[in-house]
C-alpha atoms as a PDB file:
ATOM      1  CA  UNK A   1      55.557 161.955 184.759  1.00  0.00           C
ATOM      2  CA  UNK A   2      54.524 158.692 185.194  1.00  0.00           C
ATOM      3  CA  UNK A   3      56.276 155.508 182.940  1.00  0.00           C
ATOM      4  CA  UNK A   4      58.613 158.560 181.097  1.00  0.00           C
ATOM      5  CA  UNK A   5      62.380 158.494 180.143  1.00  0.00           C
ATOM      6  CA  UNK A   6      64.676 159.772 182.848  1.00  0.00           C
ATOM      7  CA  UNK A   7      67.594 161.290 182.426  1.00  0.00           C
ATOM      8  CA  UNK A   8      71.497 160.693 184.322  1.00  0.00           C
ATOM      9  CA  UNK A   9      70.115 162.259 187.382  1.00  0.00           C
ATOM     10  CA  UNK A  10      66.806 160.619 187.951  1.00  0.00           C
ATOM     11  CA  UNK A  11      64.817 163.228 186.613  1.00  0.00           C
ATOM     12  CA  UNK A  12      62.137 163.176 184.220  1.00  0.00           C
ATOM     13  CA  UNK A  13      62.767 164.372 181.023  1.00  0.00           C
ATOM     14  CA  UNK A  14      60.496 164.773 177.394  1.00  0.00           C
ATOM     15  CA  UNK A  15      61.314 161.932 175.096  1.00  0.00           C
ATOM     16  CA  UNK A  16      63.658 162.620 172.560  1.00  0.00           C
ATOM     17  CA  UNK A  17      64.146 160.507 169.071  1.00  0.00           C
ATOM     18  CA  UNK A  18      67.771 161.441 169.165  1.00  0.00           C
ATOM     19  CA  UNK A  19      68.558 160.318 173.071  1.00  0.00           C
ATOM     20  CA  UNK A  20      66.109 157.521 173.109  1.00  0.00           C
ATOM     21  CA  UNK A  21      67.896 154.316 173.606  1.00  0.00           C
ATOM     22  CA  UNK A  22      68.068 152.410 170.602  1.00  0.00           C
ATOM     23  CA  UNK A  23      67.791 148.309 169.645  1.00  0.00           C
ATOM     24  CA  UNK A  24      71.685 146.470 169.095  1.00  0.00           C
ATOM     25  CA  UNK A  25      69.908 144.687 166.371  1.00  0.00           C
ATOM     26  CA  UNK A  26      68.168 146.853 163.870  1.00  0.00           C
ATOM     27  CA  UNK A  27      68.431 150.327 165.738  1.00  0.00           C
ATOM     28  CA  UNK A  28      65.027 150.705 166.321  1.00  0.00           C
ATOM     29  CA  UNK A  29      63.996 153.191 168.806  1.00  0.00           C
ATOM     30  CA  UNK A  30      62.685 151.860 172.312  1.00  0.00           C
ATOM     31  CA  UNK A  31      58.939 152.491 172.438  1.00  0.00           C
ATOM     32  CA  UNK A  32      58.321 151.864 176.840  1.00  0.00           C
ATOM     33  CA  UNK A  33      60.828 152.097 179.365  1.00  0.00           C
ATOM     34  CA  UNK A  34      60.065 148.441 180.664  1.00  0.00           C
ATOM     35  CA  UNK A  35      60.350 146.477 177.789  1.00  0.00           C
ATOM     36  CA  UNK A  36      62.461 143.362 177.488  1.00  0.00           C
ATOM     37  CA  UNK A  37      62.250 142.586 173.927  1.00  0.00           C
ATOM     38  CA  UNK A  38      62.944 144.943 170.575  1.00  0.00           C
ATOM     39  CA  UNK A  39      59.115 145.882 169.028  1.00  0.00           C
ATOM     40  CA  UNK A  40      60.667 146.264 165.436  1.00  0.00           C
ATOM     41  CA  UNK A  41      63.045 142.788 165.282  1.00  0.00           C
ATOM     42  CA  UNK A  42      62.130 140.812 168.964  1.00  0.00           C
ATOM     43  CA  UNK A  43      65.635 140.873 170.257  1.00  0.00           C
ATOM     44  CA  UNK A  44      65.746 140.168 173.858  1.00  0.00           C
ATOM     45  CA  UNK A  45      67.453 144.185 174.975  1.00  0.00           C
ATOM     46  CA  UNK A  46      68.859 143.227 178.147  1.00  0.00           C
ATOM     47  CA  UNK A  47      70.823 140.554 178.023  1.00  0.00           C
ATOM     48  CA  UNK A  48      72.743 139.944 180.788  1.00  0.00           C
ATOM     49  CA  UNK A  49      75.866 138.861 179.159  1.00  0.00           C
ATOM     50  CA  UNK A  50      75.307 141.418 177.002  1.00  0.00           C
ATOM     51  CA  UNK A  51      75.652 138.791 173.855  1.00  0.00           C
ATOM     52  CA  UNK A  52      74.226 140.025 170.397  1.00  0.00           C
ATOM     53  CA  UNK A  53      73.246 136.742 167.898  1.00  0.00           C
ATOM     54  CA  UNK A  54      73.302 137.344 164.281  1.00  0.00           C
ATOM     55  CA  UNK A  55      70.148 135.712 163.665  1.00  0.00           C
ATOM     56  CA  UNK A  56      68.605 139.548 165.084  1.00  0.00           C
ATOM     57  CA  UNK A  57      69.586 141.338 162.619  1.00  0.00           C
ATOM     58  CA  UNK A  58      68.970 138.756 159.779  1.00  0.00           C
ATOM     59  CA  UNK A  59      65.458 138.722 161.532  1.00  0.00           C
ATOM     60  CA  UNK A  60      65.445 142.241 161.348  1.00  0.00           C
ATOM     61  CA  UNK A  61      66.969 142.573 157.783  1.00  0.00           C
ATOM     62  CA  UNK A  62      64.381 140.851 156.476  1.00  0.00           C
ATOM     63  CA  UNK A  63      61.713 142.237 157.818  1.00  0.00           C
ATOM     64  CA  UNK A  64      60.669 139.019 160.703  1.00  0.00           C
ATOM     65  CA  UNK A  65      60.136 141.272 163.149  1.00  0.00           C
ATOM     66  CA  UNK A  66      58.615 139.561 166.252  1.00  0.00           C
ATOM     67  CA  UNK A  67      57.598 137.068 164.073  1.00  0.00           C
ATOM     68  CA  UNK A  68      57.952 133.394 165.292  1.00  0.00           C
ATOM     69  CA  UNK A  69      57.490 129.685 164.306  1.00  0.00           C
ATOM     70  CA  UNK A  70      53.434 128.492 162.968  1.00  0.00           C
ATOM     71  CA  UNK A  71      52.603 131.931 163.901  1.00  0.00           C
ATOM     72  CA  UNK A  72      54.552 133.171 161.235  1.00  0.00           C
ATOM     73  CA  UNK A  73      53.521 130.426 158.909  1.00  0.00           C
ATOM     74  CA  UNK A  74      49.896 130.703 159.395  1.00  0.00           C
ATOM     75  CA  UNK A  75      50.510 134.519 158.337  1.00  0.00           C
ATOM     76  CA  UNK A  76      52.686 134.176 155.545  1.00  0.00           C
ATOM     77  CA  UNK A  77      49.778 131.274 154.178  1.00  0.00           C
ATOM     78  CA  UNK A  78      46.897 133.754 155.534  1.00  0.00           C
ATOM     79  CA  UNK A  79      48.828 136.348 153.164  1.00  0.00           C
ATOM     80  CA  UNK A  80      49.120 134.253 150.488  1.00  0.00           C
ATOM     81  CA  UNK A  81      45.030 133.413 150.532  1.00  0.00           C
ATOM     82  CA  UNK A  82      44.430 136.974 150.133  1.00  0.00           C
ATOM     83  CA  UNK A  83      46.691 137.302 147.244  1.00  0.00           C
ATOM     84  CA  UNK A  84      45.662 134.451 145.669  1.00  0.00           C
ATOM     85  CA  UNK A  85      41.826 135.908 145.981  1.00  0.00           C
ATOM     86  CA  UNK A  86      42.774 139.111 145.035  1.00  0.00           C
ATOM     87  CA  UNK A  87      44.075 137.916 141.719  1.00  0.00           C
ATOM     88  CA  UNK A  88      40.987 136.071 141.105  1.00  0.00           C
ATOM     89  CA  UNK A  89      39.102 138.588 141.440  1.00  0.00           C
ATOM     90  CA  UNK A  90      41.065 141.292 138.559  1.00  0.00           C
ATOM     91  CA  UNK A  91      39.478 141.234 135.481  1.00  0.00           C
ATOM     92  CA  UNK A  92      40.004 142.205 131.966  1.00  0.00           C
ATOM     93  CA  UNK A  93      38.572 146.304 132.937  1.00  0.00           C
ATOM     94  CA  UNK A  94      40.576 146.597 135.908  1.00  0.00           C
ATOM     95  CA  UNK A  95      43.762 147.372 134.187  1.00  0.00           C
ATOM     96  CA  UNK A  96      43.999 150.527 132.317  1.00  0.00           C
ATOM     97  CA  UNK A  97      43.101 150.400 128.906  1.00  0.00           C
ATOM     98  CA  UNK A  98      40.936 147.707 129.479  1.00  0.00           C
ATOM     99  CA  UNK A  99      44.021 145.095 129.447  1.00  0.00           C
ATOM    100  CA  UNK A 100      44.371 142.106 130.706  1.00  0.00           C
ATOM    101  CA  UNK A 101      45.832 141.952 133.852  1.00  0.00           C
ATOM    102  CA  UNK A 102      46.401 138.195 134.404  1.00  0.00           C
ATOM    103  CA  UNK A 103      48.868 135.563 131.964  1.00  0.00           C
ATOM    104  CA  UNK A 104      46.440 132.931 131.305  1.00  0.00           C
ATOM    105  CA  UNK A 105      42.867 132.645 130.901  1.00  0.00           C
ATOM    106  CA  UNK A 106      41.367 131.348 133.811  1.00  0.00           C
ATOM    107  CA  UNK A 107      39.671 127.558 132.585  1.00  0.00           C
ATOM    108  CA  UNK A 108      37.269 126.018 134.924  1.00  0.00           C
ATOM    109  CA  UNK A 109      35.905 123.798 132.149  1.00  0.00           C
ATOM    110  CA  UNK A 110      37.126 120.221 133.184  1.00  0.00           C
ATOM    111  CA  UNK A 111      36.517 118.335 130.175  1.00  0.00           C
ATOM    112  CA  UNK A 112      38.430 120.543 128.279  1.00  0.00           C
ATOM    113  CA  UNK A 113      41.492 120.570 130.648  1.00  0.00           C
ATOM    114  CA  UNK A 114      41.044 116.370 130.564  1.00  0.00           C
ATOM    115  CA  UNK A 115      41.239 116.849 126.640  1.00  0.00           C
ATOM    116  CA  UNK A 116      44.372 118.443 126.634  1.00  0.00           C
ATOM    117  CA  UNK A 117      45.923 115.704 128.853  1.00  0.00           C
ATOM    118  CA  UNK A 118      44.803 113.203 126.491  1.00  0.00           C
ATOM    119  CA  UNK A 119      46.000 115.148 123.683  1.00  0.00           C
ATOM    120  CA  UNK A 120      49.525 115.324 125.912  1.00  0.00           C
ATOM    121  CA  UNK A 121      49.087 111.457 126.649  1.00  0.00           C
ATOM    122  CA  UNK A 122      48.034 110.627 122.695  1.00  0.00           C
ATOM    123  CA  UNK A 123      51.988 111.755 121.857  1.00  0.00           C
ATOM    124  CA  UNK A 124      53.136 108.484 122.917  1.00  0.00           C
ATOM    125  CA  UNK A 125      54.427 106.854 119.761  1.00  0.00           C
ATOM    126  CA  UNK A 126      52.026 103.487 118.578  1.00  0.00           C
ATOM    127  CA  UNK A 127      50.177 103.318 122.563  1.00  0.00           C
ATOM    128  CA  UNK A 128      49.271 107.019 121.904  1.00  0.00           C
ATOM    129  CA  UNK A 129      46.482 106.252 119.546  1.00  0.00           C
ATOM    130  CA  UNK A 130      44.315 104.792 122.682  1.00  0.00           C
ATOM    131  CA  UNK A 131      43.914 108.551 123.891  1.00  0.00           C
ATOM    132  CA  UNK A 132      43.035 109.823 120.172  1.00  0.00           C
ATOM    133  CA  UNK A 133      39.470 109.003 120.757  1.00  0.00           C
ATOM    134  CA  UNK A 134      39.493 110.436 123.806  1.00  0.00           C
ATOM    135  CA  UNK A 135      41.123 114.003 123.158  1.00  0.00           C
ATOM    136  CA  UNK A 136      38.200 114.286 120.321  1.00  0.00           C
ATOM    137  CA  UNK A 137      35.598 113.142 122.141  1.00  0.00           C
ATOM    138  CA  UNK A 138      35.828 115.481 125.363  1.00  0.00           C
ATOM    139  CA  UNK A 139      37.637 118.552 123.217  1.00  0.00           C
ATOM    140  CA  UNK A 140      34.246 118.135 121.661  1.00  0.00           C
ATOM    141  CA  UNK A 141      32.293 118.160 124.825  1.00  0.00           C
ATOM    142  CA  UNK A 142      34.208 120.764 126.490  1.00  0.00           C
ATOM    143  CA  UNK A 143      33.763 122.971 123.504  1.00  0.00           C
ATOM    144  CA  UNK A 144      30.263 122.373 123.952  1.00  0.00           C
ATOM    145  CA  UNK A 145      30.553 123.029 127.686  1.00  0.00           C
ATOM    146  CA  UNK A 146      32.376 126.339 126.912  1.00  0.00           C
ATOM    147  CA  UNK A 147      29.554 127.745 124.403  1.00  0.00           C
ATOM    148  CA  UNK A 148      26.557 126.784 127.145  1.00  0.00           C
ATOM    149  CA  UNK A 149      28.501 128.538 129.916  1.00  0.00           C
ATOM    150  CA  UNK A 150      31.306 130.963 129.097  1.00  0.00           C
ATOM    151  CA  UNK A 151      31.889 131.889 132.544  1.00  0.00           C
ATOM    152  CA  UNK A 152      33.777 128.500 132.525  1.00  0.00           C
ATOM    153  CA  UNK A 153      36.122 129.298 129.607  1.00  0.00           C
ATOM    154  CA  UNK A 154      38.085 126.515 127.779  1.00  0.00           C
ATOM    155  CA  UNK A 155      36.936 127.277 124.670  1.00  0.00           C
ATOM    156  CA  UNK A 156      40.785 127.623 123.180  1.00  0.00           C
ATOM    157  CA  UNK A 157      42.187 124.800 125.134  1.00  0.00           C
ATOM    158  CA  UNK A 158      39.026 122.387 123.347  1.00  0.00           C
ATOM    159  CA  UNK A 159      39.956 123.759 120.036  1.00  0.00           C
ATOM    160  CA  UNK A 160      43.030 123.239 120.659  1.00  0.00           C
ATOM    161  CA  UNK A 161      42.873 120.011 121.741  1.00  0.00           C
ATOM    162  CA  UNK A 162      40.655 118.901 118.721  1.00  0.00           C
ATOM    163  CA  UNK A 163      42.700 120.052 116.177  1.00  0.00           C
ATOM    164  CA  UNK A 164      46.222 117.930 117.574  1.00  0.00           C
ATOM    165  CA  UNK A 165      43.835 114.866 118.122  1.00  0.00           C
ATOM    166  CA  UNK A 166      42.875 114.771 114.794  1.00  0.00           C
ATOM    167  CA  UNK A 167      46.671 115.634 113.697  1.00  0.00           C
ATOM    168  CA  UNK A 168      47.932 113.497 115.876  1.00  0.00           C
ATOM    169  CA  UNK A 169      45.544 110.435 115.192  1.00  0.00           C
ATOM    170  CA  UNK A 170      46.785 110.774 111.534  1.00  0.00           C
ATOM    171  CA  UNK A 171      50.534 110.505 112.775  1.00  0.00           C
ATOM    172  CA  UNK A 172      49.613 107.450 114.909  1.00  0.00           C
ATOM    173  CA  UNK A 173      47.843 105.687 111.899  1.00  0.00           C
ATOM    174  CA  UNK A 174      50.618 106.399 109.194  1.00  0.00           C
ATOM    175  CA  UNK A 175      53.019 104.890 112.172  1.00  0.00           C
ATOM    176  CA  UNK A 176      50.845 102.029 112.890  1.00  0.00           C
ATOM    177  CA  UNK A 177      50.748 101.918 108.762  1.00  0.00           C
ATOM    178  CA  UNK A 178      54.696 101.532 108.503  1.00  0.00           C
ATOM    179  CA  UNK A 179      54.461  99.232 111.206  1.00  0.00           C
ATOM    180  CA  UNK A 180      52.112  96.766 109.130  1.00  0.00           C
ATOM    181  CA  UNK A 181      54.390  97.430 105.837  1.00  0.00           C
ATOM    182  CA  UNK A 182      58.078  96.837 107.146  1.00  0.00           C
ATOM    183  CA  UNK A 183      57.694  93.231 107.106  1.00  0.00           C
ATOM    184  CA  UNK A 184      56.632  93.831 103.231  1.00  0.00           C
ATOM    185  CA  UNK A 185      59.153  96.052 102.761  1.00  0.00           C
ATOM    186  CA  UNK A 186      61.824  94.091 104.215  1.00  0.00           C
ATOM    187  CA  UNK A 187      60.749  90.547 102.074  1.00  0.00           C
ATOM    188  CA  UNK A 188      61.156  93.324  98.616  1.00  0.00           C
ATOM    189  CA  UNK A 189      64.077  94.383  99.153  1.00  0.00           C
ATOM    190  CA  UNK A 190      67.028  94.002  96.901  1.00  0.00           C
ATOM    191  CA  UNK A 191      69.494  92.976  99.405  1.00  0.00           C
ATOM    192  CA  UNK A 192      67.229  90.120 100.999  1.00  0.00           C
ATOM    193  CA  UNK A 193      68.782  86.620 100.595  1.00  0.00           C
END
């Protein structure tokens, strides 16, 4: 039997699971009779000082088997792709009931995502009401973006951001208003000398 196990004597004997010899790291069974390194965690087996690192069964505990510098990285980002695509590509049916299986609606629209940051940028006390304009403006042309092609979505996000520019411009005029009136205020009051 060519390449087999052999037993105390030098015979050839069937391979057994049991009597196999067996990886110091994870305990992984030996798959050839020649091999230098573990197939399940890549510890060297025959060391000649007979030293065991750590690191191998860390390696091995977490599942790193074999797996080595960019290699490694370049799978764990090839991985990732495919995840990434494959939740791209669920929609609303594929869950059952007809749920949906993402968190947030996917929005591709860019003038509405631009609205909300100048809704987030038109929060800036008295400065903020240089981004009102512009939070109406392109909610408005993202919510006309969103009804021509609804395979973009950001139809919410350009209501949304409509509604708190127009809330929000009335906040920064009644601040810019009590700006104007302090000095008013201040020349009325009872306690001014």
């Amino acid at each position: 039997m060519h390449g087999g196990w052999k037993d105390e004597a030098g015979n050839a004997a069937a391979r057994e699971p049991l009597g196999a010899p067996a990886c110091p790291a994870c305990g992984a069974e030996v798959r050839r009779e020649a091999a230098r390194f573990c197939a399940t965690c890549g510890r060297a087996l025959a060391a000649e000082d007979g030293s065991y690192s750590p690191s191998d069964s860390l390696r091995a505990s977490y599942h790193l088997q074999g797996r080595r510098g960019a290699a490694t990285l370049a799978s764990r980002l090839r991985t990732a792709e495919q995840a990434r695509r494959q939740n791209k590509m669920t929609t609303a049916g594929d869950a059952p009931g007809g749920a949906r299986t993402d968190l947030f609606a996917h929005n591709r629209n860019g003038a509405s995502t631009t609205a909300l940051a100048f809704v987030a940028y038109s929060l800036v006390p008295y400065l903020g009401i240089l981004f009102c304009p512009g939070a109406l403006v392109l909610g408005g042309v993202g919510l006309l973006r969103a009804h021509r092609s609804p395979h973009l979505g950001g139809r919410r996000a350009s209501v949304m951001s409509i509604v708190y520019g127009v809330v929000i411009t009335g906040a920064q005029i009644f601040l810019w208003w009590i700006l104007y009136k302090v000095p008013e205020w201040s020349r009325q009051a009872p306690w001014a000398f």
